[in-house]
PDB file of N, CA and C in Angstrom:
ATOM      1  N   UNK A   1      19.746  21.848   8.953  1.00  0.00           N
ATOM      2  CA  UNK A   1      19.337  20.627   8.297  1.00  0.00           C
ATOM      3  C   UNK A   1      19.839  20.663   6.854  1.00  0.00           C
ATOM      4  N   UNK A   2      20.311  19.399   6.331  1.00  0.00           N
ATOM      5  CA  UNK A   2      21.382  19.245   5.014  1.00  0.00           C
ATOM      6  C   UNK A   2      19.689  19.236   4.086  1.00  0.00           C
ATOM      7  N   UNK A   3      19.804  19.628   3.182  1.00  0.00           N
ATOM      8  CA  UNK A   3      19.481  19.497   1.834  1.00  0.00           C
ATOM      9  C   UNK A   3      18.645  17.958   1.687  1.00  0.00           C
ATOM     10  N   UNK A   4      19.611  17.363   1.504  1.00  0.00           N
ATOM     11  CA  UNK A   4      18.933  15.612   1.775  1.00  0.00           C
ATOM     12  C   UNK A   4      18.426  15.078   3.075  1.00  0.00           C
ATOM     13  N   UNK A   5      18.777  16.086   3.761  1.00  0.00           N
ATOM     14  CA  UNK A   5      17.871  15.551   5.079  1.00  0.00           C
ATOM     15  C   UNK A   5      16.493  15.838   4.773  1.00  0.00           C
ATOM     16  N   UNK A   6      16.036  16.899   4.135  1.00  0.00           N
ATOM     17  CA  UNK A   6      14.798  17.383   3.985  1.00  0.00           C
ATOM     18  C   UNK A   6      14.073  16.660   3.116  1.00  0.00           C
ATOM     19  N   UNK A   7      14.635  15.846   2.089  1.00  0.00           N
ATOM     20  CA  UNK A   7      13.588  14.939   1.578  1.00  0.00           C
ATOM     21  C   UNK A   7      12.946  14.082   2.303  1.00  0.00           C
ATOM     22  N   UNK A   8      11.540  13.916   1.299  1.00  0.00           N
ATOM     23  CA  UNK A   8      10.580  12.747   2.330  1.00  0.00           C
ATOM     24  C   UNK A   8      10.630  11.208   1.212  1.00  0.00           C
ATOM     25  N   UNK A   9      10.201  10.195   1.659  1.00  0.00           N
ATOM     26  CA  UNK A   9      10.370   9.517   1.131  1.00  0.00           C
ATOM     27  C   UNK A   9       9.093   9.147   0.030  1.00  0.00           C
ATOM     28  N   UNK A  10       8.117  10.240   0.500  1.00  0.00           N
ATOM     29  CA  UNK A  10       7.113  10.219  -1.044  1.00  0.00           C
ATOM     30  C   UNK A  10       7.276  10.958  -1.780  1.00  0.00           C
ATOM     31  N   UNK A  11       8.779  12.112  -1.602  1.00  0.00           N
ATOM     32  CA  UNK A  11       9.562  12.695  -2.793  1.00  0.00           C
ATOM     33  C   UNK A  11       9.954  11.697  -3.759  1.00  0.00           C
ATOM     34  N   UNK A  12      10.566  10.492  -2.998  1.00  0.00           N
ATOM     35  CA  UNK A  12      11.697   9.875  -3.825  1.00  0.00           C
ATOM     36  C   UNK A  12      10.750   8.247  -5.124  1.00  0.00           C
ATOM     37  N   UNK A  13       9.688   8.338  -4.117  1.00  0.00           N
ATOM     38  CA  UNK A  13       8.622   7.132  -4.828  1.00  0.00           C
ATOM     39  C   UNK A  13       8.584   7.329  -6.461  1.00  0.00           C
ATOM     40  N   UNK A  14       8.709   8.659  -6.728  1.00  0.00           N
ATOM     41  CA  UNK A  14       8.257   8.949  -8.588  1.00  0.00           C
ATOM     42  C   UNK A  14       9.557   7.698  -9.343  1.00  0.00           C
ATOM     43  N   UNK A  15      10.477   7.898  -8.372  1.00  0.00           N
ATOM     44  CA  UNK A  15      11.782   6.878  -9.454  1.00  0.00           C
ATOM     45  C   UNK A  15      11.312   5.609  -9.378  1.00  0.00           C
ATOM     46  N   UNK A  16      10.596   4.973  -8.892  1.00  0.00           N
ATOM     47  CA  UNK A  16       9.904   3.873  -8.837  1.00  0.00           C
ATOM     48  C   UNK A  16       9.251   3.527 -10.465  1.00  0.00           C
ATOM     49  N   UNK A  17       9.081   2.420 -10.773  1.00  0.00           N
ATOM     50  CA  UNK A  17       7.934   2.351 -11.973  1.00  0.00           C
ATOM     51  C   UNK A  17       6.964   1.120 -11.061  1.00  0.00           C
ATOM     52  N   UNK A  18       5.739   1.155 -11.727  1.00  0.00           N
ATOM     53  CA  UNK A  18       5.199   0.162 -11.783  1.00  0.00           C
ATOM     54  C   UNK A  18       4.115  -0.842 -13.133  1.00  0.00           C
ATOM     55  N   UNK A  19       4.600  -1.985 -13.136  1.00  0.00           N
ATOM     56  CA  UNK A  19       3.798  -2.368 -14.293  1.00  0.00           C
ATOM     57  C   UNK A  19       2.366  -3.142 -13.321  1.00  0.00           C
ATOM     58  N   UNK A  20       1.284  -2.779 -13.884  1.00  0.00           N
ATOM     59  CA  UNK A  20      -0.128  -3.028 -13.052  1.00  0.00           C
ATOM     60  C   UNK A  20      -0.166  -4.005 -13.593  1.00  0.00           C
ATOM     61  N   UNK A  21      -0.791  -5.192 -12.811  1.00  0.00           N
ATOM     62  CA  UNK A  21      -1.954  -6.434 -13.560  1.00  0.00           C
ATOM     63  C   UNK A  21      -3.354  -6.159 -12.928  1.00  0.00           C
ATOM     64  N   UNK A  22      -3.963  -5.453 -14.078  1.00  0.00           N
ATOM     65  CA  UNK A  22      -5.232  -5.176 -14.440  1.00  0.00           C
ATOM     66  C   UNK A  22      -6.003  -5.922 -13.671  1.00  0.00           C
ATOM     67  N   UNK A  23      -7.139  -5.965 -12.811  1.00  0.00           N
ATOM     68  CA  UNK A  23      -8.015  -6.967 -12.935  1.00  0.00           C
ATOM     69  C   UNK A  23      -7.405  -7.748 -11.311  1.00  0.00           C
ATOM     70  N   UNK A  24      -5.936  -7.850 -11.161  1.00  0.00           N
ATOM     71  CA  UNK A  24      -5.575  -8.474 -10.699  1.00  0.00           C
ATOM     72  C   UNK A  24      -4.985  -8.336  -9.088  1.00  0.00           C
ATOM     73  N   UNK A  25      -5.443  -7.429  -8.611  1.00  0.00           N
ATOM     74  CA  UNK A  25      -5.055  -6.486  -7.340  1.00  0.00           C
ATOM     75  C   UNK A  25      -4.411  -7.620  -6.570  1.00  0.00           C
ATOM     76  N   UNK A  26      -2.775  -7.406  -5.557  1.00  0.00           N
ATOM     77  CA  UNK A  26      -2.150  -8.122  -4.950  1.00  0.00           C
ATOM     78  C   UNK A  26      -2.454  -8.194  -3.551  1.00  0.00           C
ATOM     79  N   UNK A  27      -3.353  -6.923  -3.099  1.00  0.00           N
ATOM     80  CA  UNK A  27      -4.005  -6.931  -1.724  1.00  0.00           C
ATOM     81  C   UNK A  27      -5.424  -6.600  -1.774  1.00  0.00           C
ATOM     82  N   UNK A  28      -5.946  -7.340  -1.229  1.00  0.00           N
ATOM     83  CA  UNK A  28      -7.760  -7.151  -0.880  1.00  0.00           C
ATOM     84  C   UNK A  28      -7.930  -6.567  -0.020  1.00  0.00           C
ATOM     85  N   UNK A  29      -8.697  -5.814   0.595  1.00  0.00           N
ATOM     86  CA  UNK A  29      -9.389  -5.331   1.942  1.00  0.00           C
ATOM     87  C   UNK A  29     -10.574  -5.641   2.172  1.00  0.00           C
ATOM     88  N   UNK A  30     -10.530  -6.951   3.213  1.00  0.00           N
ATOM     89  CA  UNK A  30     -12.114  -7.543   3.621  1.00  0.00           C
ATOM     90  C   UNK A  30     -13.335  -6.720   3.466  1.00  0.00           C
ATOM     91  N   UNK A  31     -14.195  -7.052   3.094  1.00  0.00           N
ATOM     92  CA  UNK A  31     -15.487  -6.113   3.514  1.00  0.00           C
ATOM     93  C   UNK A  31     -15.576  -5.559   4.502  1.00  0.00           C
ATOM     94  N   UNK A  32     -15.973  -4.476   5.003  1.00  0.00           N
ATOM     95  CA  UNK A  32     -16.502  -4.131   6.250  1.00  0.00           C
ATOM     96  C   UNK A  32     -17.132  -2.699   6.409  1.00  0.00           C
ATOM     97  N   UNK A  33     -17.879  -2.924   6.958  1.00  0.00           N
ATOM     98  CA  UNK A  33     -19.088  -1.451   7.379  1.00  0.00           C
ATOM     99  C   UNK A  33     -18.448  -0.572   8.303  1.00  0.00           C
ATOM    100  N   UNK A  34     -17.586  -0.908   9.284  1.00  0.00           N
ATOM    101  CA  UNK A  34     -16.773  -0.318  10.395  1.00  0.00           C
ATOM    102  C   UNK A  34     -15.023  -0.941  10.266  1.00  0.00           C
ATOM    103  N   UNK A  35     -14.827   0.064   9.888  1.00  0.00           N
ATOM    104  CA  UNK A  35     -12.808  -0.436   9.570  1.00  0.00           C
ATOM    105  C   UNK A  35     -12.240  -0.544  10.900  1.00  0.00           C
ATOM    106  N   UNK A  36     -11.779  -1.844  11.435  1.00  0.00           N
ATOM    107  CA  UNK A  36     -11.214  -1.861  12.304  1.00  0.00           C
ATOM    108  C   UNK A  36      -9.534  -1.564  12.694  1.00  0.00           C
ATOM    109  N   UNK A  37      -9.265  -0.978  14.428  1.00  0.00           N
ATOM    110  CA  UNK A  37      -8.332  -0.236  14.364  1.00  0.00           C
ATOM    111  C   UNK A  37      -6.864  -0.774  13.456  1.00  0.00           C
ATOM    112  N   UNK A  38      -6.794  -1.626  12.950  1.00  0.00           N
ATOM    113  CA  UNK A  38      -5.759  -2.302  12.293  1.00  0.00           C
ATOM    114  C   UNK A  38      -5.839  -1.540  11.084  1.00  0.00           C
ATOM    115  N   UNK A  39      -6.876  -1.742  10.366  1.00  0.00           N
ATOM    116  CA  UNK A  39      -7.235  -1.022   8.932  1.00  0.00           C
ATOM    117  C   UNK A  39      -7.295   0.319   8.773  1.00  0.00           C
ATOM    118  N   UNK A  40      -7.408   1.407  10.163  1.00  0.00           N
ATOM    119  CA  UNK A  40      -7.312   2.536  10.189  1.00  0.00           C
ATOM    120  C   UNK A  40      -5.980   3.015   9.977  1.00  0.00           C
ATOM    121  N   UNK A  41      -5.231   2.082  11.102  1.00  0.00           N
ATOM    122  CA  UNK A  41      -3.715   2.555  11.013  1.00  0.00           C
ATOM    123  C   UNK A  41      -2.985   2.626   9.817  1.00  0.00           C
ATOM    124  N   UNK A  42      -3.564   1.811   8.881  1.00  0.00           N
ATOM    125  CA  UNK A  42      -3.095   1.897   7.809  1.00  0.00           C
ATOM    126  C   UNK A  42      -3.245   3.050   6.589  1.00  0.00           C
ATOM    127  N   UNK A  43      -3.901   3.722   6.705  1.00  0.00           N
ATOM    128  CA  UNK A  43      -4.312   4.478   6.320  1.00  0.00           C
ATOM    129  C   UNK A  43      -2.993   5.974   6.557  1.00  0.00           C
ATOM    130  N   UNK A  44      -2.286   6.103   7.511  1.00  0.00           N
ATOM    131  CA  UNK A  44      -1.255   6.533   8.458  1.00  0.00           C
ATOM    132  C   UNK A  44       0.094   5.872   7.958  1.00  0.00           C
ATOM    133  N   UNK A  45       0.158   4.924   8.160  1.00  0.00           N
ATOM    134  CA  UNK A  45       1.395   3.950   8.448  1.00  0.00           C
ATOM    135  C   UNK A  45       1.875   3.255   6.724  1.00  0.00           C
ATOM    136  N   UNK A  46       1.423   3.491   5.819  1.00  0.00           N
ATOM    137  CA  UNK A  46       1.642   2.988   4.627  1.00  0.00           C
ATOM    138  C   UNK A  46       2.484   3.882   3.633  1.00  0.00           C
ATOM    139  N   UNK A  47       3.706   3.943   3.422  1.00  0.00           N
ATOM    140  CA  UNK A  47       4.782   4.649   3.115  1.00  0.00           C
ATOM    141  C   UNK A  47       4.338   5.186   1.819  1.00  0.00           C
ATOM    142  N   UNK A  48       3.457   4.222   0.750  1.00  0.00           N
ATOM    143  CA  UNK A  48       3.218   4.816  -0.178  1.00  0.00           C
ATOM    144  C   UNK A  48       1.515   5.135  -0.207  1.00  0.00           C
ATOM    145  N   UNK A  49       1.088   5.341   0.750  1.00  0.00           N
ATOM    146  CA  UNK A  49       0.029   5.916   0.706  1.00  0.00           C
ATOM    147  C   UNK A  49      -1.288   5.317  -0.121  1.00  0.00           C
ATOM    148  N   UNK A  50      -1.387   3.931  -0.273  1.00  0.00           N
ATOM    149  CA  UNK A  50      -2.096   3.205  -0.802  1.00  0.00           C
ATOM    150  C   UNK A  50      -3.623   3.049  -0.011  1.00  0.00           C
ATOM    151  N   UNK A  51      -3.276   3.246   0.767  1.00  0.00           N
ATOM    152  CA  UNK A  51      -5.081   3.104   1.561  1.00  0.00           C
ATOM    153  C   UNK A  51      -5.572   4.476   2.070  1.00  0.00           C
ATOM    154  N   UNK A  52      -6.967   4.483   2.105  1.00  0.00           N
ATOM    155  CA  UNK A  52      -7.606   5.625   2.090  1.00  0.00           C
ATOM    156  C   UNK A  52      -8.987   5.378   2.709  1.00  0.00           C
ATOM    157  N   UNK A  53      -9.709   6.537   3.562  1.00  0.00           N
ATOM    158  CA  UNK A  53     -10.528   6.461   3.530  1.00  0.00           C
ATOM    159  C   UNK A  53     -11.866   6.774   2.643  1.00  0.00           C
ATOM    160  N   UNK A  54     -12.942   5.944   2.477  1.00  0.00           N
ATOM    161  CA  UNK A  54     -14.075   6.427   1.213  1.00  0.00           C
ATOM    162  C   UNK A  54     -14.572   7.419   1.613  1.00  0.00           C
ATOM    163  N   UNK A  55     -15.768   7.970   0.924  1.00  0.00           N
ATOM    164  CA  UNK A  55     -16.824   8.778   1.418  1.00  0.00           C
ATOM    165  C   UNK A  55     -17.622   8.265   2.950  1.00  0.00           C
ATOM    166  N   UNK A  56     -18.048   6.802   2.603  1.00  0.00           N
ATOM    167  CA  UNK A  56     -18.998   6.010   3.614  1.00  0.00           C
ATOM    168  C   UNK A  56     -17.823   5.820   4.784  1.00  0.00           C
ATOM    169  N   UNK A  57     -16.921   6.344   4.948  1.00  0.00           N
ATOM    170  CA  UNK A  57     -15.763   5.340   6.161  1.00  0.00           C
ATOM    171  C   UNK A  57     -15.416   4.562   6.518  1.00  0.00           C
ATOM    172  N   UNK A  58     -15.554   3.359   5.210  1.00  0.00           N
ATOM    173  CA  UNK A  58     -14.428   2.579   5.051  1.00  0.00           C
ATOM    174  C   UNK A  58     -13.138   2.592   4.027  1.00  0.00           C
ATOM    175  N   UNK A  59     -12.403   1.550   4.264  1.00  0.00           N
ATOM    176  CA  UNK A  59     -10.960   1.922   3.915  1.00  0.00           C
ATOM    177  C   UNK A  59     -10.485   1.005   2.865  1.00  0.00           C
ATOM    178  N   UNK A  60     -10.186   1.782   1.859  1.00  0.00           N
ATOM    179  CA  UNK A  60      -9.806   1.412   0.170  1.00  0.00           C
ATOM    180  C   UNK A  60      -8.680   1.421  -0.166  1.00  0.00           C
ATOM    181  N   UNK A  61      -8.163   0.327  -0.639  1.00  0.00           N
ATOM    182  CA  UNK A  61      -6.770   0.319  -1.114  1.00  0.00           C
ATOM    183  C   UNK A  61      -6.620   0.523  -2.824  1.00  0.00           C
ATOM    184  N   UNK A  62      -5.955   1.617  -3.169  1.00  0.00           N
ATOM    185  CA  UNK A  62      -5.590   1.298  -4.885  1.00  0.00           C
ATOM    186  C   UNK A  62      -3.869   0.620  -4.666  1.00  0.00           C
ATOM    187  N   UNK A  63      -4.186  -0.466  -4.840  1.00  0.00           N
ATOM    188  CA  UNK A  63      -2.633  -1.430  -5.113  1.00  0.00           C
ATOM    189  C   UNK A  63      -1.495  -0.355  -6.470  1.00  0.00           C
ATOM    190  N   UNK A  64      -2.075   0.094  -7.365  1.00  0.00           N
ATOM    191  CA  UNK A  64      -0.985   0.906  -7.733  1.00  0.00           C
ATOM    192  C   UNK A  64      -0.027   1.849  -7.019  1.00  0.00           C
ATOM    193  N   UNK A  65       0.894   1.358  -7.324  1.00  0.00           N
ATOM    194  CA  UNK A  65       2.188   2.332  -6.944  1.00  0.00           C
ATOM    195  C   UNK A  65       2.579   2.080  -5.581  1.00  0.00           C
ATOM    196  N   UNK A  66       1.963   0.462  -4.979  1.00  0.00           N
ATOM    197  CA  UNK A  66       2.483  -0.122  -3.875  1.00  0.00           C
ATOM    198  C   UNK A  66       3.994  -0.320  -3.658  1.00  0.00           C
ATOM    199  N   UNK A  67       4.974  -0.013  -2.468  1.00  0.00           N
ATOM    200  CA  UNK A  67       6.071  -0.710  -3.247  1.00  0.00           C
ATOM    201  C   UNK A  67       6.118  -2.033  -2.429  1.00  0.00           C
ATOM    202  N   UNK A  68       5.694  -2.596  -2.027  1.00  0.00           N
ATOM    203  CA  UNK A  68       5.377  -4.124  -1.334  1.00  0.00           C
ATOM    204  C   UNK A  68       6.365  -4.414   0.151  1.00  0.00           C
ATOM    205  N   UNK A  69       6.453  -3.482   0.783  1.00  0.00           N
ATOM    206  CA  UNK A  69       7.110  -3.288   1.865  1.00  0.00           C
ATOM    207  C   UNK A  69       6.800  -4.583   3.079  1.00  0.00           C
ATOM    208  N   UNK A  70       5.543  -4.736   2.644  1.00  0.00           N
ATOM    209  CA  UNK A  70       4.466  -6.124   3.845  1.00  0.00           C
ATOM    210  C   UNK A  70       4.055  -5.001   4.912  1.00  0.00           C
ATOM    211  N   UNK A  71       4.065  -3.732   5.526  1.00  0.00           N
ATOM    212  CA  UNK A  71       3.858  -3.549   6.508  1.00  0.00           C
ATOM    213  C   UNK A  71       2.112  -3.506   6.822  1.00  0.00           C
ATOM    214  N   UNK A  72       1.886  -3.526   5.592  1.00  0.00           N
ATOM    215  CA  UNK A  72      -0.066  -3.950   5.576  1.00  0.00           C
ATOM    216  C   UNK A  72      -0.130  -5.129   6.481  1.00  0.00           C
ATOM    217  N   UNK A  73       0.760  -6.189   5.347  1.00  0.00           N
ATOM    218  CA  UNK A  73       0.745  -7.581   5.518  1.00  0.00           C
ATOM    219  C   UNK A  73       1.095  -7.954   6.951  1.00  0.00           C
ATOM    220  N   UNK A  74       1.741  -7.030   7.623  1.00  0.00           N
ATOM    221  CA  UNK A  74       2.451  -7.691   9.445  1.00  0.00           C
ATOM    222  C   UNK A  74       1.346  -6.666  10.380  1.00  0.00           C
ATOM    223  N   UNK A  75       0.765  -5.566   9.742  1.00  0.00           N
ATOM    224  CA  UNK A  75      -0.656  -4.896  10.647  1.00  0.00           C
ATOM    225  C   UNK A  75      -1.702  -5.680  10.678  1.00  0.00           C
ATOM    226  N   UNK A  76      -2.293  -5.803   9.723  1.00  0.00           N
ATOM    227  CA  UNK A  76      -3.791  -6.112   9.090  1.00  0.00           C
ATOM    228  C   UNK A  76      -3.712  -7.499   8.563  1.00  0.00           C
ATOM    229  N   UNK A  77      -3.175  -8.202   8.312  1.00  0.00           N
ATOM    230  CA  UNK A  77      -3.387  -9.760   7.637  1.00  0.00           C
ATOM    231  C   UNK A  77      -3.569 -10.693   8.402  1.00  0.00           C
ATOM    232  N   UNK A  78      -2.791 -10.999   9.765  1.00  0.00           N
ATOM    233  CA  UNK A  78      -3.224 -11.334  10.964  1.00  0.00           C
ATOM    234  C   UNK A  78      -4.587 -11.515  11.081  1.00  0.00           C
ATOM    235  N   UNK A  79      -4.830 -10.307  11.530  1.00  0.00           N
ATOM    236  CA  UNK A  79      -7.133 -10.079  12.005  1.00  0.00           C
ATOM    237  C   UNK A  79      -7.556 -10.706  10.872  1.00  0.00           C
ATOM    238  N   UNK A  80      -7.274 -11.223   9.628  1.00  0.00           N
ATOM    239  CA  UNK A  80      -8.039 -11.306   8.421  1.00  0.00           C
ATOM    240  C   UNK A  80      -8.759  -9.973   7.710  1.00  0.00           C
ATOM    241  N   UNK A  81      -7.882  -8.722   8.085  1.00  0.00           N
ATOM    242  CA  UNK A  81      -8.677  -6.963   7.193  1.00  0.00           C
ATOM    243  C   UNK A  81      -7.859  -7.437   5.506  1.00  0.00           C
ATOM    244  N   UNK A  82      -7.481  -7.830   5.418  1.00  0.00           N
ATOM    245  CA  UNK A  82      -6.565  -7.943   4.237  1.00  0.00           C
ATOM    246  C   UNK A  82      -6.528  -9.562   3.668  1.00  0.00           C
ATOM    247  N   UNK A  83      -5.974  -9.607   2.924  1.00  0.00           N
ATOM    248  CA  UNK A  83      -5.581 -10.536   2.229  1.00  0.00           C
ATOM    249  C   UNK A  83      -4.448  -9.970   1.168  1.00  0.00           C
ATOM    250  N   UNK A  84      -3.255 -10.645   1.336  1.00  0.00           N
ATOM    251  CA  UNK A  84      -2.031 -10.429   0.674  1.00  0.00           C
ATOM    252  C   UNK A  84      -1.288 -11.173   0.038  1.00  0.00           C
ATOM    253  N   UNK A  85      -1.011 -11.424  -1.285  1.00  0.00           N
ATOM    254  CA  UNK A  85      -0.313 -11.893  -1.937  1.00  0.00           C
ATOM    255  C   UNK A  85       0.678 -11.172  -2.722  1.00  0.00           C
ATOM    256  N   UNK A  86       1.869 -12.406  -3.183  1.00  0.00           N
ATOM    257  CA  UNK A  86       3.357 -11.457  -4.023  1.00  0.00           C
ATOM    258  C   UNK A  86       1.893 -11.417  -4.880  1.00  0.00           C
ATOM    259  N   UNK A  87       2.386  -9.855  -5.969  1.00  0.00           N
ATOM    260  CA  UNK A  87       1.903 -10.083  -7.128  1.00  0.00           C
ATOM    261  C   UNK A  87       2.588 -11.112  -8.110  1.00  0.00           C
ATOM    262  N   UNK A  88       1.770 -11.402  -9.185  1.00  0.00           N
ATOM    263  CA  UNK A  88       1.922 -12.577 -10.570  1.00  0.00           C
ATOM    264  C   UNK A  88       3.862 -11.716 -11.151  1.00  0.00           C
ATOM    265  N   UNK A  89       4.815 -12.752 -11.640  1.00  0.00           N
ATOM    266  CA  UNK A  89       6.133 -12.411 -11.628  1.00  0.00           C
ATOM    267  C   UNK A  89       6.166 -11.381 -13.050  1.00  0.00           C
ATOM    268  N   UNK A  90       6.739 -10.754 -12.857  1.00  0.00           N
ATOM    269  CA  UNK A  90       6.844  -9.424 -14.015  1.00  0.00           C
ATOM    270  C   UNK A  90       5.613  -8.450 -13.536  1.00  0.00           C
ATOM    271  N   UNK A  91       5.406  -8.344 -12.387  1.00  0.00           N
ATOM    272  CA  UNK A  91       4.213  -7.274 -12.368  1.00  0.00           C
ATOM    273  C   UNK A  91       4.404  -6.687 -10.992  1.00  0.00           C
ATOM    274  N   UNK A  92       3.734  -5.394 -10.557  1.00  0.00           N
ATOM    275  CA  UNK A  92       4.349  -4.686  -9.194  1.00  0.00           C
ATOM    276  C   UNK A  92       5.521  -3.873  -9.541  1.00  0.00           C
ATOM    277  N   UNK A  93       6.131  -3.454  -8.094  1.00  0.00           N
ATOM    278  CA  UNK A  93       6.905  -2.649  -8.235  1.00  0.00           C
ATOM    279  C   UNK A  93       8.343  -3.106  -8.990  1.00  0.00           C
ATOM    280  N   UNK A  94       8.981  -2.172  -9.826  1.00  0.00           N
ATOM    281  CA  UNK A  94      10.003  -2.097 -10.468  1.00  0.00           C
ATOM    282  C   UNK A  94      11.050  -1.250  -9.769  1.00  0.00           C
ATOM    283  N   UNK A  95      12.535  -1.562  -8.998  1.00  0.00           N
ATOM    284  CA  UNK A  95      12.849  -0.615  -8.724  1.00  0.00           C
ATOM    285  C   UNK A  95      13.921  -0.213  -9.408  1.00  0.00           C
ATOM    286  N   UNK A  96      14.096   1.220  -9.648  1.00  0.00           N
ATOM    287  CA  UNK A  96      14.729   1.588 -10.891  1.00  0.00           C
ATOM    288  C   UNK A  96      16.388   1.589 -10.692  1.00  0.00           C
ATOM    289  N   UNK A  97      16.898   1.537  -9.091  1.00  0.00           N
ATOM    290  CA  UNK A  97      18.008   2.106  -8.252  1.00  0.00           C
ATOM    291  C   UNK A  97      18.111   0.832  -8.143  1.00  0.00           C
ATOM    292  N   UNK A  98      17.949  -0.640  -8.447  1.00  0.00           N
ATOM    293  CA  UNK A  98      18.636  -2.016  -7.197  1.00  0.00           C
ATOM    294  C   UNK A  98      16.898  -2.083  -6.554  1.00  0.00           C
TER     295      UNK A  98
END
């Protein structure tokens, strides 16, 4: 295996920047007492590792350092677990490469 084969792609996320809007989170995660299997997967399936499970076992998103891929948005937005919007323009991910 080459050298660059061995990177992962949450090696390569640090070249990323992001400028936050405070206050202003670009994805919600519905309420819920029991995370349904959509909202679990995500937890798995989210490249930059933005959702998590709490203490209580439900599932928390910190929108920093999202890079806005939608794959939340084409799992979970559907059922209504989410709510997704672009973030406000000049804010979110910056990519530093194109």
């Amino acid at each position: 295996m080459s050298a660059e084969a061995a990177v992962r792609v949450e090696d390569k996320l640090y070249l990323n920047r992001y400028l936050v809007d405070a206050g202003r989170a670009h994805i919600k995660v519905r309420p819920h007492t029991t995370p349904s299997p959509q909202l679990l997967s995500l937890v798995n399936v989210c490249p930059a590792h933005c959702y998590e499970m709490n203490s209580t076992g439900q599932v928390e998103i910190t929108t920093d350092g999202c890079v806005e891929c939608g794959t939340c948005r084409i799992i979970a937005e559907p059922s209504g677990d989410i709510e997704w919007n672009y973030p406000r323009g000049g804010y979110g991910v910056l990519f530093k490469f194109g």
